[in-house]
C-alpha atoms as a PDB file:
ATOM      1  CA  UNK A   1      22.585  47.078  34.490  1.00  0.00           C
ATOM      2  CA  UNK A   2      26.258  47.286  35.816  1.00  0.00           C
ATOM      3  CA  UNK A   3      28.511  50.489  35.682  1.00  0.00           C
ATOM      4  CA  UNK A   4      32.246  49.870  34.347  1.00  0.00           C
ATOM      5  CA  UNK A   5      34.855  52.491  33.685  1.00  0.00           C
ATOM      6  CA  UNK A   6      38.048  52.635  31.249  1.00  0.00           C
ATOM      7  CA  UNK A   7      41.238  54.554  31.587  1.00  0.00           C
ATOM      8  CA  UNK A   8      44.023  55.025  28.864  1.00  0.00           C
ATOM      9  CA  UNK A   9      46.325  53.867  32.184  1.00  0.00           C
ATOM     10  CA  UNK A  10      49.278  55.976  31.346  1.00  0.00           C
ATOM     11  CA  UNK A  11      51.424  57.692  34.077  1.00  0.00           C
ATOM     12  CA  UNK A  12      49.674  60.518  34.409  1.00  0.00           C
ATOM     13  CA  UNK A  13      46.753  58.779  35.299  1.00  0.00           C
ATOM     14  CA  UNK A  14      45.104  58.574  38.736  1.00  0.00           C
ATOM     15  CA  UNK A  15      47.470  55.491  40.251  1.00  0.00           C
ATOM     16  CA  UNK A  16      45.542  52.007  40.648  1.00  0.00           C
ATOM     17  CA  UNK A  17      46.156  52.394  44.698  1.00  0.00           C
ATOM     18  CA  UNK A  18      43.631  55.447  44.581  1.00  0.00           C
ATOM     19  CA  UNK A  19      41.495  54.630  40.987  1.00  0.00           C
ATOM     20  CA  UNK A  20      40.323  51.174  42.411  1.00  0.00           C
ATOM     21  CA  UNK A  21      38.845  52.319  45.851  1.00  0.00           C
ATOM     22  CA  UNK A  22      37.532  55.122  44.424  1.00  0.00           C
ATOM     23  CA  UNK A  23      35.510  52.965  41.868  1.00  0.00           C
ATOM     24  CA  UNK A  24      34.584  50.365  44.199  1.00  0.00           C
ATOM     25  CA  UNK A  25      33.530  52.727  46.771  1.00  0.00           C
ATOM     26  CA  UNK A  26      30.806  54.691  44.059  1.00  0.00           C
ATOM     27  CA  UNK A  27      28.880  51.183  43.069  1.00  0.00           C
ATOM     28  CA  UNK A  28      31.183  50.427  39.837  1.00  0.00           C
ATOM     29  CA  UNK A  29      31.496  46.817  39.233  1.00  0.00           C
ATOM     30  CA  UNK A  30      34.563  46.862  37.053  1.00  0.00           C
ATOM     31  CA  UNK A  31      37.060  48.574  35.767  1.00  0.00           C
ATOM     32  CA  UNK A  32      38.659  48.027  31.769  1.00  0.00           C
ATOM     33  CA  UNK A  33      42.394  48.718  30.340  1.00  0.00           C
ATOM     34  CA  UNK A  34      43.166  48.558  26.774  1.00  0.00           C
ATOM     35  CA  UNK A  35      47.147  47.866  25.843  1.00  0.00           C
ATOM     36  CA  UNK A  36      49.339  49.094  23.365  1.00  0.00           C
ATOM     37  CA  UNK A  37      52.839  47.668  23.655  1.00  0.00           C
ATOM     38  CA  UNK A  38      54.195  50.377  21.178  1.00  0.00           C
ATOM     39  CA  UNK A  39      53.661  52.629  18.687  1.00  0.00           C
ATOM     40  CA  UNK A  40      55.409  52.475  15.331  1.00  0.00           C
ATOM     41  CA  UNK A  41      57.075  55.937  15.179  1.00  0.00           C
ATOM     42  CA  UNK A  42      56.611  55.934  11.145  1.00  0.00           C
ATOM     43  CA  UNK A  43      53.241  54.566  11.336  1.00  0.00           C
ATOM     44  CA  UNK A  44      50.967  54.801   8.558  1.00  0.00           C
ATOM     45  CA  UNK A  45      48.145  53.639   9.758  1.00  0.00           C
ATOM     46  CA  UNK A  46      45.519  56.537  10.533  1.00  0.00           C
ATOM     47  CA  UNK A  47      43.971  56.785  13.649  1.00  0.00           C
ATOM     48  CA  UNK A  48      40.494  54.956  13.627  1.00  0.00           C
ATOM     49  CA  UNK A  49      38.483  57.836  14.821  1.00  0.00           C
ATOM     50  CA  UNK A  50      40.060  60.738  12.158  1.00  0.00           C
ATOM     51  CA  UNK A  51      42.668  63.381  13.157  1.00  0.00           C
ATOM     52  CA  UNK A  52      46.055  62.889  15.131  1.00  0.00           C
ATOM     53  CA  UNK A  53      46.642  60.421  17.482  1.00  0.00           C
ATOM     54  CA  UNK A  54      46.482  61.230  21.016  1.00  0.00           C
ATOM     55  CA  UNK A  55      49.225  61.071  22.712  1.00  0.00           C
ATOM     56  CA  UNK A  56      48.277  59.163  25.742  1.00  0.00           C
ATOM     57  CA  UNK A  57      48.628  55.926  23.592  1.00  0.00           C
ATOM     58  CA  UNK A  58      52.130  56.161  23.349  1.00  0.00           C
ATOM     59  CA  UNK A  59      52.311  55.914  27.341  1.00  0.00           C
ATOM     60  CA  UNK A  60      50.488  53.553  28.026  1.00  0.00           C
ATOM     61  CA  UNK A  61      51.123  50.569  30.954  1.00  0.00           C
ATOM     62  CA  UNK A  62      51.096  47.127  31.139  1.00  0.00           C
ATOM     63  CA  UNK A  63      47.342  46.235  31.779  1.00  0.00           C
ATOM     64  CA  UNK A  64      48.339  43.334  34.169  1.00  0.00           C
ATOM     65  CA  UNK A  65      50.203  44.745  36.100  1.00  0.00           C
ATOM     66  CA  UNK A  66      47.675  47.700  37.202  1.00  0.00           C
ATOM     67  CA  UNK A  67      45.124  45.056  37.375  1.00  0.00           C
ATOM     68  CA  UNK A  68      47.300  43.344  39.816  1.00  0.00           C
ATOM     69  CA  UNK A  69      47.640  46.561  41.925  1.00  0.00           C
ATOM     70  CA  UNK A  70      44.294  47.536  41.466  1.00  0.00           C
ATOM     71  CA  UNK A  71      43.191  44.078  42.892  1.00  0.00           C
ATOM     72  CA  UNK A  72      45.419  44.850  45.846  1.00  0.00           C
ATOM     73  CA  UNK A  73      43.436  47.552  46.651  1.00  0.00           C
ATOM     74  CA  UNK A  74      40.051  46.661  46.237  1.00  0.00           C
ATOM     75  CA  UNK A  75      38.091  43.374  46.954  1.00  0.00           C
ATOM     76  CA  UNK A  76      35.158  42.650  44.753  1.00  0.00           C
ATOM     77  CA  UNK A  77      35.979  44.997  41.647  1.00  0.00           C
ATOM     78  CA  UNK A  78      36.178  43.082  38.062  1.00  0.00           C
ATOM     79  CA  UNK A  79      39.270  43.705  36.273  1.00  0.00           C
ATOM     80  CA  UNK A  80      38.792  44.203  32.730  1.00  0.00           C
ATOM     81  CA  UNK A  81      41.226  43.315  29.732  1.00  0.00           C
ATOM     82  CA  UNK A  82      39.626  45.562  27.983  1.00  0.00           C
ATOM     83  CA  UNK A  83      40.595  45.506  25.198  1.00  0.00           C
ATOM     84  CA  UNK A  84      44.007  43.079  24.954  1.00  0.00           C
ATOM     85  CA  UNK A  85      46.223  42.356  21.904  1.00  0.00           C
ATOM     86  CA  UNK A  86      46.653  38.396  22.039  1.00  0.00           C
ATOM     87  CA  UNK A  87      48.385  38.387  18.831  1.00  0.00           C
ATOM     88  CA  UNK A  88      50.781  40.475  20.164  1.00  0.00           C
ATOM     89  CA  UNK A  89      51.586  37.952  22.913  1.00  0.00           C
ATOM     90  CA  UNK A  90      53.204  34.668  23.047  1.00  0.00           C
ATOM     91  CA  UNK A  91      50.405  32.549  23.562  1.00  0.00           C
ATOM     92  CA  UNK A  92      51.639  30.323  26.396  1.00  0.00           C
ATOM     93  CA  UNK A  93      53.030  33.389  28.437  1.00  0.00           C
ATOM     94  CA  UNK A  94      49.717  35.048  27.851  1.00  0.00           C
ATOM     95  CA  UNK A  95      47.880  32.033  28.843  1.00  0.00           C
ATOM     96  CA  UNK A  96      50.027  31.979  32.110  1.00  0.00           C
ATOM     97  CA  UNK A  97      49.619  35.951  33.043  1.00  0.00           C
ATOM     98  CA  UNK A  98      46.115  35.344  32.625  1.00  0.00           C
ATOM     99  CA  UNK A  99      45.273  32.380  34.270  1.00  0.00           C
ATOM    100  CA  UNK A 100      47.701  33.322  37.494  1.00  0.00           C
ATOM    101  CA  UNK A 101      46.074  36.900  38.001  1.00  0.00           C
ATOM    102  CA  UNK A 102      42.777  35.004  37.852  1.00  0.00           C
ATOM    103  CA  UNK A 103      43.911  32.651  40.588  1.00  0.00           C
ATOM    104  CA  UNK A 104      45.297  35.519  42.440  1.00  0.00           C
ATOM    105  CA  UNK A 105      42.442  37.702  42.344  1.00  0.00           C
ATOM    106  CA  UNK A 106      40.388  34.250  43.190  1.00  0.00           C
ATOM    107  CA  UNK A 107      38.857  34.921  40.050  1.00  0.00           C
ATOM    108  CA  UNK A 108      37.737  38.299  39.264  1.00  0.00           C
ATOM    109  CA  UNK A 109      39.229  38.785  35.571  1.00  0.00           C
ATOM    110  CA  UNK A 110      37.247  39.576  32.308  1.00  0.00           C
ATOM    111  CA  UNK A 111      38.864  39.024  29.168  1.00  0.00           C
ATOM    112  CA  UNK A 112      38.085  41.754  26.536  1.00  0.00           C
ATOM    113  CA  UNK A 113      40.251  41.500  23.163  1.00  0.00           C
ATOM    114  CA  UNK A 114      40.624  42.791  19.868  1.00  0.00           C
ATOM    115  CA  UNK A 115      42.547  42.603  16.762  1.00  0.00           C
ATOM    116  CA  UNK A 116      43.657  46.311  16.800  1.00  0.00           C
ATOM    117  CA  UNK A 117      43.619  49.157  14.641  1.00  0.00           C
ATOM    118  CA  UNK A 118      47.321  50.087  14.195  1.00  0.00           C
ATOM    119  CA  UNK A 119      48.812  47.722  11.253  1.00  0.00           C
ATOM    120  CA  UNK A 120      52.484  48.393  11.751  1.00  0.00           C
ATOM    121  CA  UNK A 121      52.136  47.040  15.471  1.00  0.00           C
ATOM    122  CA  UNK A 122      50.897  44.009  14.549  1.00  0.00           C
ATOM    123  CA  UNK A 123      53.146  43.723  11.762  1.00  0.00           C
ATOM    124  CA  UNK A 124      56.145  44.175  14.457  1.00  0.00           C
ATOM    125  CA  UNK A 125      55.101  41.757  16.363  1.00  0.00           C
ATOM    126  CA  UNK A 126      53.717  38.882  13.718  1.00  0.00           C
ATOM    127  CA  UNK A 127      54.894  39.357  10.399  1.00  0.00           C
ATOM    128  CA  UNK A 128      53.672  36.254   9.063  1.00  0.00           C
ATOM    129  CA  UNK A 129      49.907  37.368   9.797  1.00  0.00           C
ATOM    130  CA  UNK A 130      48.250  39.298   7.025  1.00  0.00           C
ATOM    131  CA  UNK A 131      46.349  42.340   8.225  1.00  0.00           C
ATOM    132  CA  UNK A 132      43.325  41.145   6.104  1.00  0.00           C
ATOM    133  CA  UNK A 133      43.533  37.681   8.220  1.00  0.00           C
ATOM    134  CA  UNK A 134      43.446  39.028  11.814  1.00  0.00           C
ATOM    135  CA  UNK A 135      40.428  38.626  13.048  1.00  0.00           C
ATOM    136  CA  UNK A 136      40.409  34.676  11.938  1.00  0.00           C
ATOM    137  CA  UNK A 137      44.244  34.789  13.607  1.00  0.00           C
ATOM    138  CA  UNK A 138      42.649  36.148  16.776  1.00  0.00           C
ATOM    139  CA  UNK A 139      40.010  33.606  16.421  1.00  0.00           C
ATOM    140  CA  UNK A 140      42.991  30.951  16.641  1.00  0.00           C
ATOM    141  CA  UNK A 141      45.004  32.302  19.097  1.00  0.00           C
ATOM    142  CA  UNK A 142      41.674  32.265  21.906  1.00  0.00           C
ATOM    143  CA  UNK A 143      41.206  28.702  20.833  1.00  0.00           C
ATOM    144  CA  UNK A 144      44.782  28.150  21.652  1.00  0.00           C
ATOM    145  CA  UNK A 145      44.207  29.936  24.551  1.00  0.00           C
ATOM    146  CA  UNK A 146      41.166  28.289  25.873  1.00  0.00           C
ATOM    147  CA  UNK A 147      42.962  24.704  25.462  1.00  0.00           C
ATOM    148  CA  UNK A 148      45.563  25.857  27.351  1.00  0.00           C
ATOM    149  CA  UNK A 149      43.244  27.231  30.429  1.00  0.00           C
ATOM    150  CA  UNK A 150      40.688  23.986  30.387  1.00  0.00           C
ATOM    151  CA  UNK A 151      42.941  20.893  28.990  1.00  0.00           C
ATOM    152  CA  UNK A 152      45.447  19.427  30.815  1.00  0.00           C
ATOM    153  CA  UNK A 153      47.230  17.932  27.926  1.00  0.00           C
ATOM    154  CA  UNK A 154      46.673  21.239  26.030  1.00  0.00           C
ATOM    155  CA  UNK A 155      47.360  20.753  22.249  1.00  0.00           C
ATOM    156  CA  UNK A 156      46.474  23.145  19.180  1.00  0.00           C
ATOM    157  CA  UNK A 157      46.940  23.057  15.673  1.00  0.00           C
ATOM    158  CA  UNK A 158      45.695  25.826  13.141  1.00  0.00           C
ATOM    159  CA  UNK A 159      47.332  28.035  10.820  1.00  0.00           C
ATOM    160  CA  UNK A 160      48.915  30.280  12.792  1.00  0.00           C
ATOM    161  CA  UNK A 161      49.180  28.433  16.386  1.00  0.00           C
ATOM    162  CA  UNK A 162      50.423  25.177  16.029  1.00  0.00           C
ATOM    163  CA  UNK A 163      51.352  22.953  19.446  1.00  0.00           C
ATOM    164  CA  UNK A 164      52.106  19.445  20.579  1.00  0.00           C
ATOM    165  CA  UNK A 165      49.974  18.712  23.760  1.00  0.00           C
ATOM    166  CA  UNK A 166      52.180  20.876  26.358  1.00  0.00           C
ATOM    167  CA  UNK A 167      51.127  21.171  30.384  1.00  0.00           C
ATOM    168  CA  UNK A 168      50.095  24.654  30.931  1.00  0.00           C
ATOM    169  CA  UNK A 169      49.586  25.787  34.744  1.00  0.00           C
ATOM    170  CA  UNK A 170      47.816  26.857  36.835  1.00  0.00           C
ATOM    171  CA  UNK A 171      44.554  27.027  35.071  1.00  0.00           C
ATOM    172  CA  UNK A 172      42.522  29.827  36.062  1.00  0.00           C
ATOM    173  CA  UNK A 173      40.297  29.974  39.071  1.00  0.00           C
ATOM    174  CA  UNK A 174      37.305  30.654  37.227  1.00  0.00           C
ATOM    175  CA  UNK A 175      35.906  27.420  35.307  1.00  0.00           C
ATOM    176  CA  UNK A 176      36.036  27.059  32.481  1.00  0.00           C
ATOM    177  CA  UNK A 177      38.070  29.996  32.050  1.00  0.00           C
ATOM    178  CA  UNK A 178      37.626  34.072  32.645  1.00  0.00           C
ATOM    179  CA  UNK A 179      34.449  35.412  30.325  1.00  0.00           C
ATOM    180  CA  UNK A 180      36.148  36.297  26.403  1.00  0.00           C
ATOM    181  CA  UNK A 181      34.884  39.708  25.287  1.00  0.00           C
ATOM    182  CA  UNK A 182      35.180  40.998  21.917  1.00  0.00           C
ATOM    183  CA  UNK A 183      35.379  44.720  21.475  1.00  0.00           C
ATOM    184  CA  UNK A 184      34.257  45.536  17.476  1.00  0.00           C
ATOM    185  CA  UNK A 185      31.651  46.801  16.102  1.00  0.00           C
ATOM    186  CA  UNK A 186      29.438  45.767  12.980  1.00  0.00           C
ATOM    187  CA  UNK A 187      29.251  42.413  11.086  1.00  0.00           C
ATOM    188  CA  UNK A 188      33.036  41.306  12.039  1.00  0.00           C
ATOM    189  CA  UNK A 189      32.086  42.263  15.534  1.00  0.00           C
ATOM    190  CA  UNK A 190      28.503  40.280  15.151  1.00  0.00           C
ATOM    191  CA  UNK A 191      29.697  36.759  13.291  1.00  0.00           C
ATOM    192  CA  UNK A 192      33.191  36.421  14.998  1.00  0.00           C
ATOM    193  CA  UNK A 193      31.498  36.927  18.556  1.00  0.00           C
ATOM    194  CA  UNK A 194      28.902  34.682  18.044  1.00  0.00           C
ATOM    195  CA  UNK A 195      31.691  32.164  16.679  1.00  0.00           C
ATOM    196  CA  UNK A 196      33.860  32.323  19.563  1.00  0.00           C
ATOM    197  CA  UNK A 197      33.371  35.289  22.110  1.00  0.00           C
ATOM    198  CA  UNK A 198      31.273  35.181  25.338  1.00  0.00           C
ATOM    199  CA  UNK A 199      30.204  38.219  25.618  1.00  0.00           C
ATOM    200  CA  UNK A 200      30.224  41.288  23.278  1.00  0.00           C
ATOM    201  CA  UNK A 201      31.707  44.563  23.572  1.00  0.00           C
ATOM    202  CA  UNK A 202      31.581  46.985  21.146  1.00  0.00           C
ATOM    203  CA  UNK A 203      31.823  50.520  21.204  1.00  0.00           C
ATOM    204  CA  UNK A 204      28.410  52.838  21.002  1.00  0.00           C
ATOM    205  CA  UNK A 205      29.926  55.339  18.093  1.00  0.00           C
ATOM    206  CA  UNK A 206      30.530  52.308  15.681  1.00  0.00           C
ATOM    207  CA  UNK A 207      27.260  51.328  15.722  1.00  0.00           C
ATOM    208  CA  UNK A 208      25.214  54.270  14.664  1.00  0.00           C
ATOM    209  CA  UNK A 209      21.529  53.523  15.711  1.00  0.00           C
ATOM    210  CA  UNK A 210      22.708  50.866  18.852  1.00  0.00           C
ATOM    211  CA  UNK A 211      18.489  50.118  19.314  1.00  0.00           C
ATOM    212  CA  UNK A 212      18.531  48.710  15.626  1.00  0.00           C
ATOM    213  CA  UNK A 213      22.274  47.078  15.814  1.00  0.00           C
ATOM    214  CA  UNK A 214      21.777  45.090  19.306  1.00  0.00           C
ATOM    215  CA  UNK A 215      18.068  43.689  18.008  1.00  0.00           C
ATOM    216  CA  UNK A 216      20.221  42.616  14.703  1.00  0.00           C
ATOM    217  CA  UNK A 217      22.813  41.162  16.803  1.00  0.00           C
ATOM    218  CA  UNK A 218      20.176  39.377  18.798  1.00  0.00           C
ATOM    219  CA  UNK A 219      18.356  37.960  15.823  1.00  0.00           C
ATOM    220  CA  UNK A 220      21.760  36.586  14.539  1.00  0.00           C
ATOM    221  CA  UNK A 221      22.878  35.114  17.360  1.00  0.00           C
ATOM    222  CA  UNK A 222      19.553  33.475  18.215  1.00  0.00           C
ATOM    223  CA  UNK A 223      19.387  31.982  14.662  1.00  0.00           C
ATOM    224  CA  UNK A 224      22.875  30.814  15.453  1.00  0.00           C
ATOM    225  CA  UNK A 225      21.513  29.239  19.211  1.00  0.00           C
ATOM    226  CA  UNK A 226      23.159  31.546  21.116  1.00  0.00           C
ATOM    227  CA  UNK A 227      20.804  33.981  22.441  1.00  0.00           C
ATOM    228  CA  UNK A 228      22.084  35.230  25.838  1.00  0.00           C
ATOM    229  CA  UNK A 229      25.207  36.572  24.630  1.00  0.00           C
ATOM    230  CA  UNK A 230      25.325  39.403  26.910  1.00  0.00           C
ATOM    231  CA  UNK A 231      26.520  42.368  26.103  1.00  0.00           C
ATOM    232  CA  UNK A 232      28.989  45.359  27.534  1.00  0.00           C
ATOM    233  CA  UNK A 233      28.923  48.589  25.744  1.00  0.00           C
ATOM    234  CA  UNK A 234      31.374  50.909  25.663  1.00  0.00           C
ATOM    235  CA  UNK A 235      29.768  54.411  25.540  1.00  0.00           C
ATOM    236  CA  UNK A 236      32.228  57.230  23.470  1.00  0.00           C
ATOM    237  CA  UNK A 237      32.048  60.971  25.826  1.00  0.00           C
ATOM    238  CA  UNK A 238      29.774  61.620  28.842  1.00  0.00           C
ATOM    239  CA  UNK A 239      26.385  59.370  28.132  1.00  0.00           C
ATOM    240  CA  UNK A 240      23.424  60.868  29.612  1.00  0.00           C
ATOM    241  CA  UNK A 241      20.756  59.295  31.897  1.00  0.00           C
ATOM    242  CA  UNK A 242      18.257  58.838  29.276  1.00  0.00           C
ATOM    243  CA  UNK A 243      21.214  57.126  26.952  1.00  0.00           C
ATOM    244  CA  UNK A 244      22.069  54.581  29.949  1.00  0.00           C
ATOM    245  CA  UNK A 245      18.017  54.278  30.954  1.00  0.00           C
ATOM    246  CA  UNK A 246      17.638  53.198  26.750  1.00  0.00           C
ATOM    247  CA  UNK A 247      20.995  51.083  26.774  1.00  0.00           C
ATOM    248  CA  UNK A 248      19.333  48.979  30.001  1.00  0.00           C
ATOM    249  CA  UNK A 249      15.775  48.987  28.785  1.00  0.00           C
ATOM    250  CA  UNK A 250      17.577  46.906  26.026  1.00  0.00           C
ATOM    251  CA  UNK A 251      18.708  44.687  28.319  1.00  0.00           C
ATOM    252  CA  UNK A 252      22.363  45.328  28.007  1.00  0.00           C
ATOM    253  CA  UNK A 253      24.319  43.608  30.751  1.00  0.00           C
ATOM    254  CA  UNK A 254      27.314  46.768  31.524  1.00  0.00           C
ATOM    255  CA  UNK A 255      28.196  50.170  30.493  1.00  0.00           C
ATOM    256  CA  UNK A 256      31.210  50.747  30.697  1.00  0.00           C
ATOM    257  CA  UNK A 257      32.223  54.221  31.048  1.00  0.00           C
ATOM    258  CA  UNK A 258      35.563  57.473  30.112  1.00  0.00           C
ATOM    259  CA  UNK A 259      36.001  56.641  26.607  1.00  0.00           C
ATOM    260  CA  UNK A 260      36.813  60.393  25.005  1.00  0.00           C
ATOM    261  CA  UNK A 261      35.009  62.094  28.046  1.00  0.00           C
ATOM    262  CA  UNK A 262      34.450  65.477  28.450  1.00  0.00           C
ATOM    263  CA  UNK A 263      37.948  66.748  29.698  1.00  0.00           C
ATOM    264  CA  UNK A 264      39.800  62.886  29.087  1.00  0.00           C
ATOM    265  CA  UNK A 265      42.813  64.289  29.004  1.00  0.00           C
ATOM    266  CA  UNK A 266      42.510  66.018  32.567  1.00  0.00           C
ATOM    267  CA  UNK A 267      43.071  63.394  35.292  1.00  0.00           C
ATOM    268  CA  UNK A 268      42.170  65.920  38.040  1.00  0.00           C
ATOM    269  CA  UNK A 269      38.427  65.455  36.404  1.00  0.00           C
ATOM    270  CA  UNK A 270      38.728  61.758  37.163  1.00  0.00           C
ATOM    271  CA  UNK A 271      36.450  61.599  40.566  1.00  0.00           C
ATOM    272  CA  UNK A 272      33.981  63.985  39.595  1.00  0.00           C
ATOM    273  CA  UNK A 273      33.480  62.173  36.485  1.00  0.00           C
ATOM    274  CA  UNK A 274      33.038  59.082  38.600  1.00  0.00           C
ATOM    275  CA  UNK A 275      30.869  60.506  41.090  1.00  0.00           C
ATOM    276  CA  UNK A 276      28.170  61.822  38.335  1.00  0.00           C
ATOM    277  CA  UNK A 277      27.957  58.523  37.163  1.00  0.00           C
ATOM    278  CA  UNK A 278      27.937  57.108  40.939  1.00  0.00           C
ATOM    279  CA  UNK A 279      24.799  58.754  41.166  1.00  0.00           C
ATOM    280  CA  UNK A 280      22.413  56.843  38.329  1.00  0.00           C
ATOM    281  CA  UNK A 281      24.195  53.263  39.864  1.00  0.00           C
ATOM    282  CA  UNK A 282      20.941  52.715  41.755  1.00  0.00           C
ATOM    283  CA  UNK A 283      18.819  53.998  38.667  1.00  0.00           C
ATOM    284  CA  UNK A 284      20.268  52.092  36.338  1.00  0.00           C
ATOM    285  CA  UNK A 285      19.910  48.228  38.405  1.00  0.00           C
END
């Protein structure tokens, strides 16, 4: 089983030029940055988890462009959209950002998205898409996206993403395009990944008992044909041995840890977190 880590990416931050060697360097295979492109300042919406928001998510980066450093600085690392907002993209210049860090990185990118949690962002950005419809909008927008990596007269037409057969390069450098990841949780998470995704990602504390939700998950998808979906789970806090030894035993593919750990918003605790986890790499293979 693989070792990934996530960061909230914000300023304060360990910089990529440091963060990438670092993780390279202790047996990590990958490394995972969520976006946010704003923050509604009257927002409504309450924060997923309960209490107030923390701050960090009003800072955050642009994930590409910390991939694209971090790539600089290390050589085999995976670099993880983890998770991305495509319906708060244009589709064709997301398509192109994609595909051209892929070719840069000579194809090293995983592509983790989500429909978000925050309904006055999306609602900035895409009006037109009902909250209630966003996860069958998202399901749109990565066909659109996937025609636009693999076809070269790319052409889509659904509800929401409608095109004429355009010419959209370069494609990327993997074939037939970088792995699709989607990071939820229960049955949206379960029927919308086997639909579309390759690979699932959801996040430990949404699934309660994980032994009993990845065997359900399994079942479905095998009744569905599609019975190596591999998974990446993204363990909430400071996982224990035993919780990564259980997680591999069940033949998940990555863990990818720093979600809420101990100390998150301390930066300084950054390498030492790293290193304790450095440690169980061999273990855990």
């Amino acid at each position: 089983m693989k070792l990934g880590y996530t960061t909230m990416n914000t300023p304060a931050d360990i910089g990529p030029r440091e963060l990438g060697p670092l993780l390279e360097n202790a047996g990590f295979d990958s490394i995972w940055i969520g976006e946010h492109s704003h923050i509604p300042a009257s927002r409504l919406t309450p924060y997923p988890t309960g209490g107030d928001m923390p701050w960090q998510y009003t800072t955050m980066m642009d994930p590409f462009i910390t991939l694209a450093q971090l790539a600089e600085h290390t050589t085999s690392l995976a670099l993880g959209l983890g998770v991305i907002l495509p319906l708060e993209h244009d589709v064709f210049a997301l398509a192109k950002t994609t595909a051209t860090l892929d070719v840069l990185t000579e194809g090293r990118v995983q592509f983790g998205v989500g429909a978000g949690w925050n309904r006055e962002e999306l609602a900035n950005h895409r009006p037109d898409i009902e909250w209630s419809m966003r996860y069958r909008a998202l399901e749109e927008c990565v066909g659109a996206l996937r025609t636009l990596w693999i076809d070269d007269d790319s052409e889509y037409h659904g509800r929401w993403f409608d095109f004429d057969a355009v010419w959209s390069r370069p494609k990327p450098a993997q074939s037939p395009h970088p792995p699709i990841w989607f990071g939820a949780g229960g049955k949206l998470g379960t029927r919308h990944t086997i639909e579309w995704a390759d690979g699932w990602m959801p996040l430990d504390v949404t699934l309660g008992d994980v032994p009993r939700r990845v065997a359900k998950f399994r079942s479905i998808a095998a009744e569905h044909g599609r019975d190596e979906i591999p998974i990446s789970m993204v363990a909430f806090g400071d996982p224990t041995l035993d919780t990564l030894l259980q997680y591999r035993d069940l033949g998940i593919d990555r863990v990818i840890v720093g979600s809420g750990r101990d100390g998150w918003e301390e930066p300084a605790g950054v390498p030492a977190f790293i290193d304790r986890y450095a440690a169980y790499v061999d273990r855990l293979a």
